[in-house]
C-alpha atoms as a PDB file:
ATOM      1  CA  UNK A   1     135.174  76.194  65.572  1.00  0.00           C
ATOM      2  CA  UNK A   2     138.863  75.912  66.762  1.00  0.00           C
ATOM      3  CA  UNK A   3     138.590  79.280  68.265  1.00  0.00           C
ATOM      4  CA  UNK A   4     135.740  78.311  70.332  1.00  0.00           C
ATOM      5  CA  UNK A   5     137.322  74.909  71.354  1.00  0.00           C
ATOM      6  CA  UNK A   6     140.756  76.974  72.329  1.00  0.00           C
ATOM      7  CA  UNK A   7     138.518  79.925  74.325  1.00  0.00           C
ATOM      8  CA  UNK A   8     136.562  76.826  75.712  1.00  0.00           C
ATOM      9  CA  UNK A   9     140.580  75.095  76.965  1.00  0.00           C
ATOM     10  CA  UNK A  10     141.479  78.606  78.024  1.00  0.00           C
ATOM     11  CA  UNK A  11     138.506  78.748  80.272  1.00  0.00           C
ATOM     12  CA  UNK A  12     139.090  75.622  82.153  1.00  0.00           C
ATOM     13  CA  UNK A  13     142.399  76.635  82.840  1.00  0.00           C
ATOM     14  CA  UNK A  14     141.970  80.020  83.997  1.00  0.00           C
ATOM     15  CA  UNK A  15     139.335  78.496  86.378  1.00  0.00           C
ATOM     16  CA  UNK A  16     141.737  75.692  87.871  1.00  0.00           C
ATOM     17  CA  UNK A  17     144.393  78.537  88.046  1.00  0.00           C
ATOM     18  CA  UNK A  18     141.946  80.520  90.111  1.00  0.00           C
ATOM     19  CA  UNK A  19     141.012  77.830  92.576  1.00  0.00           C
ATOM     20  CA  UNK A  20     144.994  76.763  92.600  1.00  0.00           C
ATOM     21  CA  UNK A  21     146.626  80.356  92.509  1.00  0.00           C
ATOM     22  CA  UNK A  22     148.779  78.944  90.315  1.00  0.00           C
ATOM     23  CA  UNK A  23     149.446  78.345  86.479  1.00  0.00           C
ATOM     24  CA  UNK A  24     151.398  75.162  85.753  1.00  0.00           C
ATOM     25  CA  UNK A  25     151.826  75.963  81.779  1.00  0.00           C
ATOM     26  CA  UNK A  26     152.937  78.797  80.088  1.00  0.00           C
ATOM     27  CA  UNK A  27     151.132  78.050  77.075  1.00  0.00           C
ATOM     28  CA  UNK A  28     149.625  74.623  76.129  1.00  0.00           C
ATOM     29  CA  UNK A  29     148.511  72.968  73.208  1.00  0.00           C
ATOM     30  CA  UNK A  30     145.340  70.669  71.985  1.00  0.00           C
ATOM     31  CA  UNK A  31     146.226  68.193  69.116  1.00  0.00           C
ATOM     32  CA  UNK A  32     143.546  66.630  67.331  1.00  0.00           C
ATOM     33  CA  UNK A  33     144.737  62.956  66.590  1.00  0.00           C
ATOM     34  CA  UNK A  34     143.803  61.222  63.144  1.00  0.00           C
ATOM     35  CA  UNK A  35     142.442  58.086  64.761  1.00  0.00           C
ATOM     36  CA  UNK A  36     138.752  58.422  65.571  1.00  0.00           C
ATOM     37  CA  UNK A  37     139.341  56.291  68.951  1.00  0.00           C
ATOM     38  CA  UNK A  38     140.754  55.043  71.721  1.00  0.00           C
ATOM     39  CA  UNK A  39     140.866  57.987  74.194  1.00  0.00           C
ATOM     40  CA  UNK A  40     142.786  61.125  75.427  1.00  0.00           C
ATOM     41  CA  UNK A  41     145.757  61.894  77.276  1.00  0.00           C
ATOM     42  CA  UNK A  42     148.168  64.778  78.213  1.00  0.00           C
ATOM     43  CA  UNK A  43     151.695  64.624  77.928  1.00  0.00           C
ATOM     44  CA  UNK A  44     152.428  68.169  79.377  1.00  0.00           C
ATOM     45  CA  UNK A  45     152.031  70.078  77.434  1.00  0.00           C
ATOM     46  CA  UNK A  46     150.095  68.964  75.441  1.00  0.00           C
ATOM     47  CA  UNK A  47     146.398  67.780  75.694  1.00  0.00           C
ATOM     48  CA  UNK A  48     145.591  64.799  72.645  1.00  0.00           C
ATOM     49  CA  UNK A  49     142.803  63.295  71.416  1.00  0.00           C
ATOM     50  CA  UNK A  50     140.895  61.600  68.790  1.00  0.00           C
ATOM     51  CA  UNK A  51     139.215  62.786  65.837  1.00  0.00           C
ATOM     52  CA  UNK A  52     135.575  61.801  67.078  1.00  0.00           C
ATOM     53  CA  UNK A  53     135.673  63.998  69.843  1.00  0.00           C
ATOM     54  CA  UNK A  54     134.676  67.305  67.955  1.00  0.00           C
ATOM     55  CA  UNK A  55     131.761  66.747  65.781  1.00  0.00           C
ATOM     56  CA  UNK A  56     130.948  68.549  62.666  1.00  0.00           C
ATOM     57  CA  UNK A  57     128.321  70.014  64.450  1.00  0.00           C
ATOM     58  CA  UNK A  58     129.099  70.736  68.076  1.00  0.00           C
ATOM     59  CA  UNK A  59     125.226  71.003  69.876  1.00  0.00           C
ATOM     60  CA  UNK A  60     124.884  71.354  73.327  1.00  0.00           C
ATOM     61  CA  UNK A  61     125.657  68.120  74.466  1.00  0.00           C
ATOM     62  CA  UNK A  62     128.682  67.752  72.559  1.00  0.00           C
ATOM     63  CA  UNK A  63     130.376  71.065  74.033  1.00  0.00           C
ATOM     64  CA  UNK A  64     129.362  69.484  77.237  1.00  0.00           C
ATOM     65  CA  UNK A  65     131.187  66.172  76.572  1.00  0.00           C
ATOM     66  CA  UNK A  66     134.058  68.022  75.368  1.00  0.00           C
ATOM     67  CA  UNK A  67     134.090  70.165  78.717  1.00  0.00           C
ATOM     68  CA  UNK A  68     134.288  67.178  80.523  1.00  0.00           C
ATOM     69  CA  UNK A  69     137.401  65.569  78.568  1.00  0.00           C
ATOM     70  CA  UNK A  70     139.338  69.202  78.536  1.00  0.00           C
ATOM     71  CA  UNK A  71     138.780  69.594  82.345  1.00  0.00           C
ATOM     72  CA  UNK A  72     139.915  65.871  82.584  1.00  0.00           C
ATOM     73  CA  UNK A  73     143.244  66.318  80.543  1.00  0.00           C
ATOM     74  CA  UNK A  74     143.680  70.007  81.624  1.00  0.00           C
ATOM     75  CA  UNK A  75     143.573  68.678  84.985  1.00  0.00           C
ATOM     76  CA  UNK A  76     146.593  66.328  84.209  1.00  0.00           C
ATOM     77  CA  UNK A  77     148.821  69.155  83.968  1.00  0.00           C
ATOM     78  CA  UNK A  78     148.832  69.491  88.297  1.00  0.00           C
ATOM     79  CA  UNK A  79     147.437  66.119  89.255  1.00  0.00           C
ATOM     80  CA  UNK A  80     149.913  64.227  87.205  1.00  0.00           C
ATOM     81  CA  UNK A  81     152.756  66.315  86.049  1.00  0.00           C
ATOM     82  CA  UNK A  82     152.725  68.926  88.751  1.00  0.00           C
ATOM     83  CA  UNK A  83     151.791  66.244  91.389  1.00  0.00           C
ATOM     84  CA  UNK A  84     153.390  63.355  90.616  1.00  0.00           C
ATOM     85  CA  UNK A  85     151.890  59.506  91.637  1.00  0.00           C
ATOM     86  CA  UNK A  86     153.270  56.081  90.997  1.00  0.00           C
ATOM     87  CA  UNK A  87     151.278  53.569  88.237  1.00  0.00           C
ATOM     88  CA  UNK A  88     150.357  51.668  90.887  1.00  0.00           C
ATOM     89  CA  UNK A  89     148.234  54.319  92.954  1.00  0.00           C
ATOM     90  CA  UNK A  90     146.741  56.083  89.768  1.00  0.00           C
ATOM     91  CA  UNK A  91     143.698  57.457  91.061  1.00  0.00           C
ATOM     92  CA  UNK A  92     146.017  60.143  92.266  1.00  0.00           C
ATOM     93  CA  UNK A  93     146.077  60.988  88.976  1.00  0.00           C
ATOM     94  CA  UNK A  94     143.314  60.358  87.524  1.00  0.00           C
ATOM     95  CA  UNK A  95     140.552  59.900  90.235  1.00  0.00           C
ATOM     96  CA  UNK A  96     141.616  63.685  91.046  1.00  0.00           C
ATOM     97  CA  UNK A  97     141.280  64.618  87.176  1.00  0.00           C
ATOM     98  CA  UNK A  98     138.208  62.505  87.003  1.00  0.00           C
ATOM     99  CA  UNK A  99     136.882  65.122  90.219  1.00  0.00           C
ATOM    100  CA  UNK A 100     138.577  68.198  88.640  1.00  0.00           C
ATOM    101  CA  UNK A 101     135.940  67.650  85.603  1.00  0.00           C
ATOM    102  CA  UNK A 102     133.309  66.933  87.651  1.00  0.00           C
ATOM    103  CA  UNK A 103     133.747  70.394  89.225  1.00  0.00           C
ATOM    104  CA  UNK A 104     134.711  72.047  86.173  1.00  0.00           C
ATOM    105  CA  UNK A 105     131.294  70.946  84.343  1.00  0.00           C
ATOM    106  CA  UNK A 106     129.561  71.877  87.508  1.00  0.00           C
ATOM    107  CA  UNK A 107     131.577  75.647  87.674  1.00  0.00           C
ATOM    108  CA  UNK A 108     130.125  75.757  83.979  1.00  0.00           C
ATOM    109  CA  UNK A 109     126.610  74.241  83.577  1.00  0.00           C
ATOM    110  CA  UNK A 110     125.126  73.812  87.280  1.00  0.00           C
ATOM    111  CA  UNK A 111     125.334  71.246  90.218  1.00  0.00           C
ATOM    112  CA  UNK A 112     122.442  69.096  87.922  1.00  0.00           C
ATOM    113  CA  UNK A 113     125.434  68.123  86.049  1.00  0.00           C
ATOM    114  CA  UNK A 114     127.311  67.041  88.775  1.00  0.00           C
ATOM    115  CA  UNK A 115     124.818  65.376  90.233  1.00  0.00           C
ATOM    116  CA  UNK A 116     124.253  63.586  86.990  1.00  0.00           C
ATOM    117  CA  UNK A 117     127.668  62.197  86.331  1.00  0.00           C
ATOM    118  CA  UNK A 118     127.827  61.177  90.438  1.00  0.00           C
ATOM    119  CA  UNK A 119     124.573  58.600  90.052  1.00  0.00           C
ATOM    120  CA  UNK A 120     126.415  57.601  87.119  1.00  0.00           C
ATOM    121  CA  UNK A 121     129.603  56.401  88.325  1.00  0.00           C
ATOM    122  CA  UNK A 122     127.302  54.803  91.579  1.00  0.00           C
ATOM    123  CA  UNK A 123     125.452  52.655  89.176  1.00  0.00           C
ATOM    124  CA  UNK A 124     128.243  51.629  87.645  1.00  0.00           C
ATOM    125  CA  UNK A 125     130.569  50.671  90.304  1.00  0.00           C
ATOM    126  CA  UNK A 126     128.007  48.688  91.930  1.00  0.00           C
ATOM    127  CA  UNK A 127     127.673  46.113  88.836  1.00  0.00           C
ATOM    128  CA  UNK A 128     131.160  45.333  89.407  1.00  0.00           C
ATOM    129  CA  UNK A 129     131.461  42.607  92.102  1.00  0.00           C
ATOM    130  CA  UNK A 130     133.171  42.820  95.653  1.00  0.00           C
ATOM    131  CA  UNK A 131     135.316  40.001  94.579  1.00  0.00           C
ATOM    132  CA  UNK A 132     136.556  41.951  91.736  1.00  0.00           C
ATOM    133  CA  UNK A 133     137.146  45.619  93.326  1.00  0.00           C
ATOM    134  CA  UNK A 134     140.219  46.089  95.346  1.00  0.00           C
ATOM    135  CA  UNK A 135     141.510  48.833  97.162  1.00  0.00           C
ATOM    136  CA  UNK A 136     141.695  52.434  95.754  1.00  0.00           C
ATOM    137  CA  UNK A 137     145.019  52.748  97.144  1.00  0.00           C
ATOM    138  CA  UNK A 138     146.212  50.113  95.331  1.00  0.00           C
ATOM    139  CA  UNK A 139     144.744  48.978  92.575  1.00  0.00           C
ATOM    140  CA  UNK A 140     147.176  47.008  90.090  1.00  0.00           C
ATOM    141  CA  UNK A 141     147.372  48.593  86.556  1.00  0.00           C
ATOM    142  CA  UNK A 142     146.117  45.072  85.009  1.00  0.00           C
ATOM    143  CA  UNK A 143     143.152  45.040  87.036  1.00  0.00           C
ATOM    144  CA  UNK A 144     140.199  44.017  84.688  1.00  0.00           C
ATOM    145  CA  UNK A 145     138.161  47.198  86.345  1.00  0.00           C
ATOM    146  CA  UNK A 146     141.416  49.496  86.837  1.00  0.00           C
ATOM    147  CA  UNK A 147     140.485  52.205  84.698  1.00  0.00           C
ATOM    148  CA  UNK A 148     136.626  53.001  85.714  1.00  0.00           C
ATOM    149  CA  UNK A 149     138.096  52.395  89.446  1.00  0.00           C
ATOM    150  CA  UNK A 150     140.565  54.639  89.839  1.00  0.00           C
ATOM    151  CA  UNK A 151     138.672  57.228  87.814  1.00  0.00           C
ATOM    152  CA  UNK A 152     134.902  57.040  89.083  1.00  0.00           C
ATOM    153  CA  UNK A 153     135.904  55.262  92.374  1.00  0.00           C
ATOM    154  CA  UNK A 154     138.275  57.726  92.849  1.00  0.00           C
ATOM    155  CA  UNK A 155     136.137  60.464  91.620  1.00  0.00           C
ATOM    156  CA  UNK A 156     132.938  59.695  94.427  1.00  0.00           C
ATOM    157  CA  UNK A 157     135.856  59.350  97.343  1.00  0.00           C
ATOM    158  CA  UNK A 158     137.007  62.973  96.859  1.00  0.00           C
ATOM    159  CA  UNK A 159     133.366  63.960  96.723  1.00  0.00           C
ATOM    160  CA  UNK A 160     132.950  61.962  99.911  1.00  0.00           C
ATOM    161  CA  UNK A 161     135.668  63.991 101.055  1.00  0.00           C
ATOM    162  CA  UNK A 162     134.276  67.404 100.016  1.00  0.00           C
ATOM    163  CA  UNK A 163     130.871  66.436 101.302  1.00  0.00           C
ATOM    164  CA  UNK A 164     132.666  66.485 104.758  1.00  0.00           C
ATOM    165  CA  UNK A 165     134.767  69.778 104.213  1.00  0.00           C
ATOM    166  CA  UNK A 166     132.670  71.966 102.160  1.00  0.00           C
ATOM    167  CA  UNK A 167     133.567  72.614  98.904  1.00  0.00           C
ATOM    168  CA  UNK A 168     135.676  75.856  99.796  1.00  0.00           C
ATOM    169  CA  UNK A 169     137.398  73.942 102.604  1.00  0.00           C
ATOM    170  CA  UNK A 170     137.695  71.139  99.647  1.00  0.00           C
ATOM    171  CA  UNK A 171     139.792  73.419  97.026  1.00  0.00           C
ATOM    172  CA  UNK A 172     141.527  74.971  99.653  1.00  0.00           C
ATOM    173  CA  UNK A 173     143.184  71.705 100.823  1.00  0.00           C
ATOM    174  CA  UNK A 174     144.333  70.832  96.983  1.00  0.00           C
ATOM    175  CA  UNK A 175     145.387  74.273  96.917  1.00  0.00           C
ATOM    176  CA  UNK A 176     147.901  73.768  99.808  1.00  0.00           C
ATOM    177  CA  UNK A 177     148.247  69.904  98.369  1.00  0.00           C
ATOM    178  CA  UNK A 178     149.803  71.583  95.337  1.00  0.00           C
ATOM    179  CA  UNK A 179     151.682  74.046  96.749  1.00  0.00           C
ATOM    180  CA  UNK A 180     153.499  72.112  99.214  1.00  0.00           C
ATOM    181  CA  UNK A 181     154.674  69.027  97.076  1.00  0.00           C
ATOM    182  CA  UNK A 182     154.657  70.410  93.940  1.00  0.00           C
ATOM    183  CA  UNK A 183     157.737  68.681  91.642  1.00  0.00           C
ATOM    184  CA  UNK A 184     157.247  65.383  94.413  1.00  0.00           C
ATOM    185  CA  UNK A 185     155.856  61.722  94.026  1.00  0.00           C
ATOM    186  CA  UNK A 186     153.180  61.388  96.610  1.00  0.00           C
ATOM    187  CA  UNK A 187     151.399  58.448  97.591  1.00  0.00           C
ATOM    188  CA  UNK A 188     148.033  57.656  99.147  1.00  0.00           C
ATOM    189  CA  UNK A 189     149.625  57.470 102.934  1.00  0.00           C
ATOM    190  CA  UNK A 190     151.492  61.306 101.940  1.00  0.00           C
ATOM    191  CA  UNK A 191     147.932  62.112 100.922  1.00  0.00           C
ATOM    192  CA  UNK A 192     146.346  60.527 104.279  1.00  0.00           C
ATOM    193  CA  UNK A 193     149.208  62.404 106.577  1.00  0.00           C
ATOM    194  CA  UNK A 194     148.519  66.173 105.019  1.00  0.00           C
ATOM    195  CA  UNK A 195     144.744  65.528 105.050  1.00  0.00           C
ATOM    196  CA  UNK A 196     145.484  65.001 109.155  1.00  0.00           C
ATOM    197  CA  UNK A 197     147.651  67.630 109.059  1.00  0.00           C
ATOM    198  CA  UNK A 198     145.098  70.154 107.329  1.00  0.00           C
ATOM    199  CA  UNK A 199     141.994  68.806 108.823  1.00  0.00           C
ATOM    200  CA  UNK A 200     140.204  68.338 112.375  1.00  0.00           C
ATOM    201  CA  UNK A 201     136.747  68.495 111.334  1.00  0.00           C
ATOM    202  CA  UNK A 202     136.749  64.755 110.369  1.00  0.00           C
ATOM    203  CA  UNK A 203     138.464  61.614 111.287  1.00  0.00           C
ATOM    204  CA  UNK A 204     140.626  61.309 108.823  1.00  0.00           C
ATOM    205  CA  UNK A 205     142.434  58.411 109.828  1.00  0.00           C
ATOM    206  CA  UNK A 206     138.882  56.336 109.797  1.00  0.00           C
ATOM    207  CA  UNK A 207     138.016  57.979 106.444  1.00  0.00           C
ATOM    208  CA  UNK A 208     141.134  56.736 104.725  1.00  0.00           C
ATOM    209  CA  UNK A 209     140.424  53.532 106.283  1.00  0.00           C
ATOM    210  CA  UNK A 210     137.165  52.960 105.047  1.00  0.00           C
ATOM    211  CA  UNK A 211     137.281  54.432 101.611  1.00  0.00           C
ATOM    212  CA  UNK A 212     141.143  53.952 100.568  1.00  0.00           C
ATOM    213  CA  UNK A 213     142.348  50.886 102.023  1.00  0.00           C
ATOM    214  CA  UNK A 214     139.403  48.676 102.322  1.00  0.00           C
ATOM    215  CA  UNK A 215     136.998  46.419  99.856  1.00  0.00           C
ATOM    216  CA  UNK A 216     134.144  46.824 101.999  1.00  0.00           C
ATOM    217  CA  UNK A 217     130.938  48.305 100.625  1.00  0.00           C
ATOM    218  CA  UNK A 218     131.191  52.197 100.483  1.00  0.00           C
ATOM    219  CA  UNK A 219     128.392  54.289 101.714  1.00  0.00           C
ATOM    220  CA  UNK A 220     126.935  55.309  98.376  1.00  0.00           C
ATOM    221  CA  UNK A 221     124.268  56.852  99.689  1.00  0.00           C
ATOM    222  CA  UNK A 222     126.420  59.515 101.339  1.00  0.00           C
ATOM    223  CA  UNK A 223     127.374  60.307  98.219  1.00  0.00           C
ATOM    224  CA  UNK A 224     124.004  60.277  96.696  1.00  0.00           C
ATOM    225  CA  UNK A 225     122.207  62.394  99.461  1.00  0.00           C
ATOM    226  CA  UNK A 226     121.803  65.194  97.256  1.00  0.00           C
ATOM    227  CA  UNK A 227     120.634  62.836  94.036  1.00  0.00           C
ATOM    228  CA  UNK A 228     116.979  62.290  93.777  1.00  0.00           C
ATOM    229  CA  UNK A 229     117.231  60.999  90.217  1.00  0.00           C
ATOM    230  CA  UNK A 230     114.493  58.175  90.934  1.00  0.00           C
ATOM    231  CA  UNK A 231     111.601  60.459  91.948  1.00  0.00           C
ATOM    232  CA  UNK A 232     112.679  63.323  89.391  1.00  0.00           C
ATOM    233  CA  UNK A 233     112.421  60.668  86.777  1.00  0.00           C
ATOM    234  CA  UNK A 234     108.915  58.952  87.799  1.00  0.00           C
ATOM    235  CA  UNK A 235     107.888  62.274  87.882  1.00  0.00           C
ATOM    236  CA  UNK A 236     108.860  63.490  84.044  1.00  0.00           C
ATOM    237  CA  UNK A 237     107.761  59.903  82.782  1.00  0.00           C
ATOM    238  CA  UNK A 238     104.156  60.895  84.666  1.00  0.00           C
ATOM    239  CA  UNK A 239     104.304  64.165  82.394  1.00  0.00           C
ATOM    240  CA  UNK A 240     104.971  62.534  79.735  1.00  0.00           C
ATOM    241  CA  UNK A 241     101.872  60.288  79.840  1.00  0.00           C
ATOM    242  CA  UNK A 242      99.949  63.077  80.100  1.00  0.00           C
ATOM    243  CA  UNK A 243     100.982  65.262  77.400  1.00  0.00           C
ATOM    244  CA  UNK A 244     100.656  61.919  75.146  1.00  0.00           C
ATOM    245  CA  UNK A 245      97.759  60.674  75.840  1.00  0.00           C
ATOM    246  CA  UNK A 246      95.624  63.820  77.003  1.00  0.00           C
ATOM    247  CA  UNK A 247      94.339  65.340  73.847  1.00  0.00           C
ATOM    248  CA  UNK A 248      93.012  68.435  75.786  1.00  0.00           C
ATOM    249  CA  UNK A 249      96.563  69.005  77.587  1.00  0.00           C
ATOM    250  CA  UNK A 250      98.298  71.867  76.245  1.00  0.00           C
ATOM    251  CA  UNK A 251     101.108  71.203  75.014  1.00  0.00           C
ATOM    252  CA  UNK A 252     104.284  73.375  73.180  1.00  0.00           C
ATOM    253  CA  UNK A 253     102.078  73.337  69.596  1.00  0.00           C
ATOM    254  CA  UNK A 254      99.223  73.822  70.942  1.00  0.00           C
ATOM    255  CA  UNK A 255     100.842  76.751  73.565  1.00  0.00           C
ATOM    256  CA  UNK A 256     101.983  77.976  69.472  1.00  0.00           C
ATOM    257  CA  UNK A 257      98.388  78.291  68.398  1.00  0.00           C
ATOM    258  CA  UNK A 258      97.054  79.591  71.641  1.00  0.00           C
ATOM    259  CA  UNK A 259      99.093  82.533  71.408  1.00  0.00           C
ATOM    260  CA  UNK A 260      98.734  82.641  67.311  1.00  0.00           C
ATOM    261  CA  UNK A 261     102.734  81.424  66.269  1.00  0.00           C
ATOM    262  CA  UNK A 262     103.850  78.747  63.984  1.00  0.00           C
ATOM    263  CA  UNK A 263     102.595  75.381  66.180  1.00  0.00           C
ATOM    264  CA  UNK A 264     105.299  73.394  64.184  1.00  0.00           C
ATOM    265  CA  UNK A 265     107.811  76.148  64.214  1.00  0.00           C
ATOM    266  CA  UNK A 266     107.527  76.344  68.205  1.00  0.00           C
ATOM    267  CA  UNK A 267     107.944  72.476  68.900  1.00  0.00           C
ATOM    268  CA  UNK A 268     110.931  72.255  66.926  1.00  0.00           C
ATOM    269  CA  UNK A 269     112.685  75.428  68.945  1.00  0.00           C
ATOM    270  CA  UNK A 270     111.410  73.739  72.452  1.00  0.00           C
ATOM    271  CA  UNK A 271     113.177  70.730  71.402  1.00  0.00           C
ATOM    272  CA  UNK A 272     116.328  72.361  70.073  1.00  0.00           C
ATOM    273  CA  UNK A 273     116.991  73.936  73.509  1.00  0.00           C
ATOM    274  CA  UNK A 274     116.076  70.492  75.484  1.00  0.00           C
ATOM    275  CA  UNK A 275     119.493  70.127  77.245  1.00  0.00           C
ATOM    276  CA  UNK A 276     118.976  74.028  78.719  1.00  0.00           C
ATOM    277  CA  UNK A 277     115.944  72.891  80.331  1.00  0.00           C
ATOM    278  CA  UNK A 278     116.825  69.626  81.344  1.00  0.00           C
ATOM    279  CA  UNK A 279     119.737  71.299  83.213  1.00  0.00           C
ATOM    280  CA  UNK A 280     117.784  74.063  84.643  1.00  0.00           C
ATOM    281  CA  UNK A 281     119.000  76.976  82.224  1.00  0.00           C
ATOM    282  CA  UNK A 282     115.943  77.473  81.135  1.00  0.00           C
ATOM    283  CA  UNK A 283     113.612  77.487  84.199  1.00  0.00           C
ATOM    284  CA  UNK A 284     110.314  75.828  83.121  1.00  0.00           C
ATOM    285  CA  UNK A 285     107.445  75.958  80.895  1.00  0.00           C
ATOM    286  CA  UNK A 286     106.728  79.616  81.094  1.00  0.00           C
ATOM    287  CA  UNK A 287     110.175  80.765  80.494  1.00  0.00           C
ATOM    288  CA  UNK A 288     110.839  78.270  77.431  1.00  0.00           C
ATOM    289  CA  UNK A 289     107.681  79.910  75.974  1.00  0.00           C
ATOM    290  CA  UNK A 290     108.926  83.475  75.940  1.00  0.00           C
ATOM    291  CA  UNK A 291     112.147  81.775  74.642  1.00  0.00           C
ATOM    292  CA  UNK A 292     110.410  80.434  71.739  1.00  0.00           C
ATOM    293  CA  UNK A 293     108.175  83.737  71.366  1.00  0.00           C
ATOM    294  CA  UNK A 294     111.635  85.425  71.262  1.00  0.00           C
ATOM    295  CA  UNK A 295     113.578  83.081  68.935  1.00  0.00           C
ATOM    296  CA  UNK A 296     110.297  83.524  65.736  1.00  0.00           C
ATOM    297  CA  UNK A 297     110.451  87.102  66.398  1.00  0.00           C
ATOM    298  CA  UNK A 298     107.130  87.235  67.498  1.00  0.00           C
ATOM    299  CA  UNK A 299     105.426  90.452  70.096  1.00  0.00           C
ATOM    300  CA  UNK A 300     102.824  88.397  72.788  1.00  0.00           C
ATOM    301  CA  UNK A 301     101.710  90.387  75.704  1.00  0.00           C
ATOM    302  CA  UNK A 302     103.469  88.871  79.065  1.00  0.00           C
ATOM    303  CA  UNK A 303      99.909  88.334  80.528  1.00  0.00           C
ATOM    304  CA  UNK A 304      99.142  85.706  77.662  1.00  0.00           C
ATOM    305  CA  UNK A 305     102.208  83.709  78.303  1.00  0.00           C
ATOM    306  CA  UNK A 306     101.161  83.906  82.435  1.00  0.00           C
ATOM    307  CA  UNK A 307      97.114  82.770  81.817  1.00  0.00           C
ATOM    308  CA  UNK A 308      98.917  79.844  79.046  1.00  0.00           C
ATOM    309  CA  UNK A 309     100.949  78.396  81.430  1.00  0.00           C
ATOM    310  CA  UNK A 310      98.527  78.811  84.414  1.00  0.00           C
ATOM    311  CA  UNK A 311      96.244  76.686  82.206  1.00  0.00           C
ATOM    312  CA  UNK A 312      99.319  74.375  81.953  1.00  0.00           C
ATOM    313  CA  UNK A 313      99.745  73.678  85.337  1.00  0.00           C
ATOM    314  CA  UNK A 314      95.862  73.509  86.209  1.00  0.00           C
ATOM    315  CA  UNK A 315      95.530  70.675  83.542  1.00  0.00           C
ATOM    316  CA  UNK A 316      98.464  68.820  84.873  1.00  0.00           C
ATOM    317  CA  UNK A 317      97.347  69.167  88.841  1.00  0.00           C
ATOM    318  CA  UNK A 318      93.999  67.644  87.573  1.00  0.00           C
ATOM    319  CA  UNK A 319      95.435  64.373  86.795  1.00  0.00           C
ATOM    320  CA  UNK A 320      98.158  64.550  89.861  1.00  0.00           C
ATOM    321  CA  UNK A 321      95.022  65.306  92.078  1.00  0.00           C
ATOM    322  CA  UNK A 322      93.440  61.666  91.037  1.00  0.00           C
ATOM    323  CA  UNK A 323      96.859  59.218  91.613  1.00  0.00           C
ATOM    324  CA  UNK A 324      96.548  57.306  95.020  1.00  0.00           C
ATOM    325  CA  UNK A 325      98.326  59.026  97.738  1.00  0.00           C
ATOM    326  CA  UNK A 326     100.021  55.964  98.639  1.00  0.00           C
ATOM    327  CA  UNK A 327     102.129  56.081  95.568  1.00  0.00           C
END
């Protein structure tokens, strides 16, 4: 297990080198704290945290979860000790870590994760009330909202930012970020003057303006352009219905009999690998059936699997054919 977590740490760093040309450790440690709680940090060079965060059993979620928390911490190491920032402007800090494990989790399980984690941190930041934001350039340390705003505010307005750039143009401008004030405190307005420096695809000026140094409302659907969560979910909850209540839809145990292999055996292995097809590594209904075929060891001709699932799909456009096209 500690092998895989250090290959796992090793991973994320060898990726930030490689976007960064540049290695701010020579070697690094991970301490695993005695408390259960009460978060991470990284004191460079080391990255800390609590007990709770590697379970007995690491499944596929938790590895994800502890991606996310390395490539946060990891992160620290140029957007906090490379690149230094005052308290009072943390999302220098940790709105740029917040990003860096964003793109980390997206380098290593797909842009579904991103995308995930991005409607997340939208829904939450609009529960908290205009009254009580402030500006991401300067929001005070005892700020009842500090920490989720400078991290998922902070987060969405460097997306913003890539959105405009492209994501090459994106880690290219961190790249020269890092290489031309490394060992400096910067500030949002340094930030704002090597942004117009670097860039003249954007107004820069007005997008600092807007997203840095005002309250006003951001344009969260700029962000979320590329986030159909609502349909995608109205969608699986339709599926759902059917597989319940349709006795003659065929289902995972019944695919199992169809093709003569343990009905029971092949639900449990479908659900077992849920996060893979959630997240598009396992590409649909056909392809988690040879997966299952696969896993029990079992020989079924190709052809079988292709007339199950065409059955699959025929049942399901059936009841898709009779909702009311105004829906």
């Amino acid at each position: 297990m500690a092998k895989s977590i250090l290959n796992h740490a090793e991973k994320i760093l060898e990726r930030l080198c490689s976007w960064f040309s540049s290695n701010p450790v020579e070697d690094f440690y991970l301490v695993q704290l005695k408390r259960t709680t009460f978060g991470q940090y990284a004191p460079f060079p080391l990255v800390a945290f609590p007990r709770d965060d590697i379970a007995k059993e690491m499944d596929g979620e938790k590895w994800q979860q502890l991606c996310g928390m390395l490539g946060h911490e990891i992160a620290h190491f140029c957007f906090g000790a490379v690149l230094e920032s005052s308290p009072q402007v943390q999302w220098l800090s940790e709105g740029f870590a917040q990003y860096m494990s964003l793109l980390i989790l997206e380098e290593f399980y797909g842009t579904y994760i991103l995308k995930t984690k991005l409607y997340d941190y939208i829904e939450s930041l609009q529960k908290v009330e205009q009254s009580e934001q402030a500006p991401l350039c300067n929001i005070p340390i005892d700020h009842p909202h500090q920490p989720m705003l400078v991290r998922r505010k902070g987060a969405l307005v460097l997306h913003m930012l890539r959105q405009e750039i492209g994501k090459d143009g994106f880690l290219s401008l961190l790249k020269a970020l890092i290489n031309r004030y490394q060992g400096e405190l910067i500030t949002t307005e340094t930030f704002n003057r090597f942004c117009e420096d670097k860039l003249d695809v954007i107004d820069v000026s007005g997008f600092f303006e807007c997203y840095m140094m005002a309250i006003q409302p951001y344009g969260w659907d700029h962000v979320a352009e590329e986030v159909p969560f609502v349909k995608a979910v109205m969608f699986d909850l339709f599926e759902t219905l059917i597989s319940e209540f349709d006795i003659e839809y065929p289902g995972i145990e019944e695919a199992g009999k169809a093709l003569c292999i343990d009905g029971d055996a092949s639900k449990q292995i479908y659900r077992s690998f849920q996060i893979d097809r959630y997240t598009g590594k396992i590409g649909g209904f056909a392809a988690a059936i040879r997966r299952v075929v696969e896993i029990l060891g079992e020989h079924v001709p190709p052809e079988k699997i292709r007339l199950l699932y065409q059955e699959h799909r025929q049942a399901f456009a059936e009841h898709l054919s009779n909702i009311d096209p105004r829906i």
